[in-house]
PDB file of N, CA and C in Angstrom:
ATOM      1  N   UNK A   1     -43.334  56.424-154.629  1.00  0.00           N
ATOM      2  CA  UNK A   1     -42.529  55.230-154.374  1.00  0.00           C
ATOM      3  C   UNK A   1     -41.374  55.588-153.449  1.00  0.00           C
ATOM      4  N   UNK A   2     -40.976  54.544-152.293  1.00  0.00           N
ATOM      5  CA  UNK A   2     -39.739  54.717-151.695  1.00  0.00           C
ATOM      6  C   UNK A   2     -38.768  54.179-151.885  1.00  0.00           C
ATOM      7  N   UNK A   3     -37.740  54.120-151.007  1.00  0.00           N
ATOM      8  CA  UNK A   3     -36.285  53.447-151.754  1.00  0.00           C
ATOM      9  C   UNK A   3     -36.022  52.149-150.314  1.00  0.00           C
ATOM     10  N   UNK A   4     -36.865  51.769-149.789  1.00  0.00           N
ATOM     11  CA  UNK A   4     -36.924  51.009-148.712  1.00  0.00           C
ATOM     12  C   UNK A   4     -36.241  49.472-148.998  1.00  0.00           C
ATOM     13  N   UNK A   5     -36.574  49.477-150.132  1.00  0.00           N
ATOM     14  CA  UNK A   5     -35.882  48.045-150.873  1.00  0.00           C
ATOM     15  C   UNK A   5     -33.649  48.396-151.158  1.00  0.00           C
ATOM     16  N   UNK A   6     -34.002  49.432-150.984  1.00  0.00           N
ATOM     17  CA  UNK A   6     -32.192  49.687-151.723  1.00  0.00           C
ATOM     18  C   UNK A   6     -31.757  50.277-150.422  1.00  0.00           C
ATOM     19  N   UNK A   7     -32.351  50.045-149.242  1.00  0.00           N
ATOM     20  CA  UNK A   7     -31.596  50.374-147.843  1.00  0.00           C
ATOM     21  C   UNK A   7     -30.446  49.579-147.587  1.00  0.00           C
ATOM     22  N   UNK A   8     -30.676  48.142-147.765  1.00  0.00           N
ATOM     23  CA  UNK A   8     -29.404  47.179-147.422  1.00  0.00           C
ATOM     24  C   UNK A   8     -28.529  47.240-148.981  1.00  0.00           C
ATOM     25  N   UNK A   9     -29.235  47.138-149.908  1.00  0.00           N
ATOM     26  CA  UNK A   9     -27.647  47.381-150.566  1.00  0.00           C
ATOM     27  C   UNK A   9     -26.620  48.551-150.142  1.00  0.00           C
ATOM     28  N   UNK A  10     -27.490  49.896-149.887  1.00  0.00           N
ATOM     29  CA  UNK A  10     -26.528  50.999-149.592  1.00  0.00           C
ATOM     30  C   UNK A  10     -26.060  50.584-148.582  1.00  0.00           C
ATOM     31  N   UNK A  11     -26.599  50.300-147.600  1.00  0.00           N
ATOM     32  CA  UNK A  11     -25.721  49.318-145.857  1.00  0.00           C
ATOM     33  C   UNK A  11     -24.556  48.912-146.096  1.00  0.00           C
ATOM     34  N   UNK A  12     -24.753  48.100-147.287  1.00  0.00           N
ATOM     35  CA  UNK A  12     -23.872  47.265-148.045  1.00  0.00           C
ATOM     36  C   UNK A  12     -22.644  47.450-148.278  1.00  0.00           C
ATOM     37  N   UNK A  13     -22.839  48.573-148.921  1.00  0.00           N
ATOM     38  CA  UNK A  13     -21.266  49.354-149.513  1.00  0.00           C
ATOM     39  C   UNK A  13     -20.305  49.920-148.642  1.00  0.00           C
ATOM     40  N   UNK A  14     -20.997  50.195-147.174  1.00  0.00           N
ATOM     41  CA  UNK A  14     -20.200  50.777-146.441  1.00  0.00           C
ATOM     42  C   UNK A  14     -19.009  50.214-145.708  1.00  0.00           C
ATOM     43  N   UNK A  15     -18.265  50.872-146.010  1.00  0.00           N
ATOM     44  CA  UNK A  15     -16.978  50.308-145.489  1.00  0.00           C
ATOM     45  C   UNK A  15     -16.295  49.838-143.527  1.00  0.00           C
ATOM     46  N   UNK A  16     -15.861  49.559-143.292  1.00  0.00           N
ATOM     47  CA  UNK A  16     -15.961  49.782-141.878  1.00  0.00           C
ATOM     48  C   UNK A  16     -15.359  50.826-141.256  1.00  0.00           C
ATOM     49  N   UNK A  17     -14.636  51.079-141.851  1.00  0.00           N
ATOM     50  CA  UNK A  17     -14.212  52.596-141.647  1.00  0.00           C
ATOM     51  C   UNK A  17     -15.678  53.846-141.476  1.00  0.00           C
ATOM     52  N   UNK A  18     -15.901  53.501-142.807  1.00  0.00           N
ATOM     53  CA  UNK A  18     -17.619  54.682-142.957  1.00  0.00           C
ATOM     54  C   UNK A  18     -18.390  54.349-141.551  1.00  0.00           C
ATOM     55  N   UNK A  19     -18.474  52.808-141.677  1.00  0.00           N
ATOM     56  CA  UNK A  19     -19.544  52.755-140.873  1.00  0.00           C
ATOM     57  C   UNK A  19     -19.259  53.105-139.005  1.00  0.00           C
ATOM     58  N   UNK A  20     -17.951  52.784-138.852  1.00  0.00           N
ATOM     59  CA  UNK A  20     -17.413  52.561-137.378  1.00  0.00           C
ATOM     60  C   UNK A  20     -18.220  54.449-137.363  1.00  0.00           C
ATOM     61  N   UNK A  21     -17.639  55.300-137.875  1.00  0.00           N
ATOM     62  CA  UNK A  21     -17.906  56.942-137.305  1.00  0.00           C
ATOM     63  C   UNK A  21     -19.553  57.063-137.728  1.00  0.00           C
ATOM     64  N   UNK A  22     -20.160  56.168-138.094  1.00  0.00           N
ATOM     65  CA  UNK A  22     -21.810  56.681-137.753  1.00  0.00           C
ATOM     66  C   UNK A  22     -22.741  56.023-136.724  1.00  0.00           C
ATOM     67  N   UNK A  23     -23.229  57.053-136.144  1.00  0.00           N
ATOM     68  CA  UNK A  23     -24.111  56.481-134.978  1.00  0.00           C
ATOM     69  C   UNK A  23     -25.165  56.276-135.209  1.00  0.00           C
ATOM     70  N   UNK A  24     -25.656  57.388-136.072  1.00  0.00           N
ATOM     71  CA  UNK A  24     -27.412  57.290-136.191  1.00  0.00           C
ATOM     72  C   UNK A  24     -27.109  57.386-137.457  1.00  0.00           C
ATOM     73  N   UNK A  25     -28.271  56.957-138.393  1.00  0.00           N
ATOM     74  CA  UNK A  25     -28.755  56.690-139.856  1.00  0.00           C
ATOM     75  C   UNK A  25     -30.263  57.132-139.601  1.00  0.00           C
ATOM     76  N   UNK A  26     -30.405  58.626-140.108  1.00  0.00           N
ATOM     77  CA  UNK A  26     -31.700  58.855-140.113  1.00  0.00           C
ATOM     78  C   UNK A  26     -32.538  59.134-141.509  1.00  0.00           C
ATOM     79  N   UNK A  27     -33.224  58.792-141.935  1.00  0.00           N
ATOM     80  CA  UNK A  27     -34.392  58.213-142.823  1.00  0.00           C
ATOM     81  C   UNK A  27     -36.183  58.421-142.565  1.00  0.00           C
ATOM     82  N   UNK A  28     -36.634  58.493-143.957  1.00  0.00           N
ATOM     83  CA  UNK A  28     -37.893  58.834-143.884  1.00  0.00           C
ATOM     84  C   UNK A  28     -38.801  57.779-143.098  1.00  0.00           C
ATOM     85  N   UNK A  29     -39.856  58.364-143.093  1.00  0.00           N
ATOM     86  CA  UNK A  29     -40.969  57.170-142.117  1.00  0.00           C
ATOM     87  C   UNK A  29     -41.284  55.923-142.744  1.00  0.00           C
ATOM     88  N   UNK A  30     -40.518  55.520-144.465  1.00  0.00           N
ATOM     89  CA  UNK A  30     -40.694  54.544-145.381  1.00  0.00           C
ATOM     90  C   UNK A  30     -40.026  53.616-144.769  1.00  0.00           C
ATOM     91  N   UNK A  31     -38.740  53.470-144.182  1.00  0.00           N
ATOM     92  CA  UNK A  31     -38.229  53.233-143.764  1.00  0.00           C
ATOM     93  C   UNK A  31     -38.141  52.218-142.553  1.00  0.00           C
ATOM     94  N   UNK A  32     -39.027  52.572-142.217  1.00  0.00           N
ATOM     95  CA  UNK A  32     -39.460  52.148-140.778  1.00  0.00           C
ATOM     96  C   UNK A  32     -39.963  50.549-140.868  1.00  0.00           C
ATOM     97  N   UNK A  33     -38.936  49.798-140.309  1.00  0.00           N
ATOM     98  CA  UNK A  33     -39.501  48.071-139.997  1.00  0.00           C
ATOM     99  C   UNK A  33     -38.279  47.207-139.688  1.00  0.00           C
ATOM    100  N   UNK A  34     -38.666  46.655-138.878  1.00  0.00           N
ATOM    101  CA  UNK A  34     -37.810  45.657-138.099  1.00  0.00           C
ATOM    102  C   UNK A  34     -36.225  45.099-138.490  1.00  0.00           C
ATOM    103  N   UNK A  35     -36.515  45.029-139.675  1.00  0.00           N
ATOM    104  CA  UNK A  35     -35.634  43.868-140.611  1.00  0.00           C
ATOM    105  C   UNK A  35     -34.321  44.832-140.741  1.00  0.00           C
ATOM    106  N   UNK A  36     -34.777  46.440-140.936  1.00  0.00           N
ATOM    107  CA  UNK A  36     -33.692  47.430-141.379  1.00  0.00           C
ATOM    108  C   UNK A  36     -33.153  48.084-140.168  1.00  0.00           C
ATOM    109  N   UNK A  37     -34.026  48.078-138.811  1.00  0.00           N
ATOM    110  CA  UNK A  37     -33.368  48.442-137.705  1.00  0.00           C
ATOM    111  C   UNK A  37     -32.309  47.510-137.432  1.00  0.00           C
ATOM    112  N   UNK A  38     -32.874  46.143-137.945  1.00  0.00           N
ATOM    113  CA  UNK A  38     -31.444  45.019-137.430  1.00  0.00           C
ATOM    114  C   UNK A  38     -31.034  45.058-137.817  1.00  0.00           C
ATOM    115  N   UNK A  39     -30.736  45.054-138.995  1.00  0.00           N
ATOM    116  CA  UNK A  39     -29.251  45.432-140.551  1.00  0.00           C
ATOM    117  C   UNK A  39     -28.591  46.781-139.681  1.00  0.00           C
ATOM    118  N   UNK A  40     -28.982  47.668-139.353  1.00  0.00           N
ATOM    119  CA  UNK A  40     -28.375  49.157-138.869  1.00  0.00           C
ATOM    120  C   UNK A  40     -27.293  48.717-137.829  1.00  0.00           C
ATOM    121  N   UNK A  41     -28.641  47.741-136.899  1.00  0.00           N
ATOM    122  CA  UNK A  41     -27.814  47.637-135.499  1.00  0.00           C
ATOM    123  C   UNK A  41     -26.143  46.652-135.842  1.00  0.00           C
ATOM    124  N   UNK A  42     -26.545  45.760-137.301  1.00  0.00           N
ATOM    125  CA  UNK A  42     -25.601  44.385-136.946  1.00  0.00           C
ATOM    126  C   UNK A  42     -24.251  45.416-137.786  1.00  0.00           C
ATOM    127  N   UNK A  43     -24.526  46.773-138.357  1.00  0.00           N
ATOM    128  CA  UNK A  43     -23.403  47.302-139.038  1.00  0.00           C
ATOM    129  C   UNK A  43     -23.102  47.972-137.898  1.00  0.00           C
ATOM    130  N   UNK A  44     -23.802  48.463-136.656  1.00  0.00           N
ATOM    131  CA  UNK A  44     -23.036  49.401-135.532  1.00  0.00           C
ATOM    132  C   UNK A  44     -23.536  50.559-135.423  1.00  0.00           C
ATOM    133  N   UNK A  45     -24.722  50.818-135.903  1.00  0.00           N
ATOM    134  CA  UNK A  45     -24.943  52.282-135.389  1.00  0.00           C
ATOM    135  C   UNK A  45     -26.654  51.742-135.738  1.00  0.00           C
ATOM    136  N   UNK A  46     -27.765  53.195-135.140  1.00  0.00           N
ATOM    137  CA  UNK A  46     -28.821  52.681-134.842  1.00  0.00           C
ATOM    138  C   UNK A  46     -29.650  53.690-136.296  1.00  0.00           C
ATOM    139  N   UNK A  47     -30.415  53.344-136.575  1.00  0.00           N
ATOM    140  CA  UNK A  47     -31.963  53.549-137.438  1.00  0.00           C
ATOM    141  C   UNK A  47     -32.365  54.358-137.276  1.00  0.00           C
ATOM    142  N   UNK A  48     -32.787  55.775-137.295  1.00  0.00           N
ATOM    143  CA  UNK A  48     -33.872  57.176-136.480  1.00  0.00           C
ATOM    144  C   UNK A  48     -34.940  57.298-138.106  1.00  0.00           C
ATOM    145  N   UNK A  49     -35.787  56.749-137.458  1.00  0.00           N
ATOM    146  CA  UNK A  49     -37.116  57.049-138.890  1.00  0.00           C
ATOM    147  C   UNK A  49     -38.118  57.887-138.252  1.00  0.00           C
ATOM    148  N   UNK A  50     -38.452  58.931-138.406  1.00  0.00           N
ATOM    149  CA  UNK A  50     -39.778  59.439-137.695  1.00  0.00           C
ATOM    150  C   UNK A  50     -40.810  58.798-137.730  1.00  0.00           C
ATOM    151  N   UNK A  51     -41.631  59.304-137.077  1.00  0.00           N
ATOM    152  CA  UNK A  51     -43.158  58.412-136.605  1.00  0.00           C
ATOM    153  C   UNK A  51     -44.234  59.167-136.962  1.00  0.00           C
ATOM    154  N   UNK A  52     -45.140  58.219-137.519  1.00  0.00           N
ATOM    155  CA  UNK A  52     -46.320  58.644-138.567  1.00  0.00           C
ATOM    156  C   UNK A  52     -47.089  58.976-137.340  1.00  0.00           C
ATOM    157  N   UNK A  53     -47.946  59.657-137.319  1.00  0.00           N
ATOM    158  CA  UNK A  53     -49.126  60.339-136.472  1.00  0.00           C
ATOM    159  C   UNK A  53     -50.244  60.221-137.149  1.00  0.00           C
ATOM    160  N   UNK A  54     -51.647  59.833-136.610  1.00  0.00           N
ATOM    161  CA  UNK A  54     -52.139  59.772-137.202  1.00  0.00           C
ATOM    162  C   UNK A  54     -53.366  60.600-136.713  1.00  0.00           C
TER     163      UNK A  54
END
């Protein structure tokens, strides 16, 4: 199981202070989908999930 569901609450908590000094938020490949790159972008810093290979 991943924690892909409790990404935006943790988003959540961050303060603007926390958030202004992070650029990247990097995270497992669970991670990975649209909805949480835009939550990243609308707090100010960007998403880095690696990429599944197949």
């Amino acid at each position: 199981m991943y924690d892909k569901p409790v990404y935006p609450d943790v988003i959540s908590y961050l303060s603007p202070e926390i958030s202004n000094k992070i650029h990247y938020m990097v995270t497992g490949p669970g991670y990975n989908g649209k909805k949480l790159y835009d939550l990243s972008i609308s707090k100010g810093f960007q998403l880095v999930c690696p990429v599944r290979r197949s």
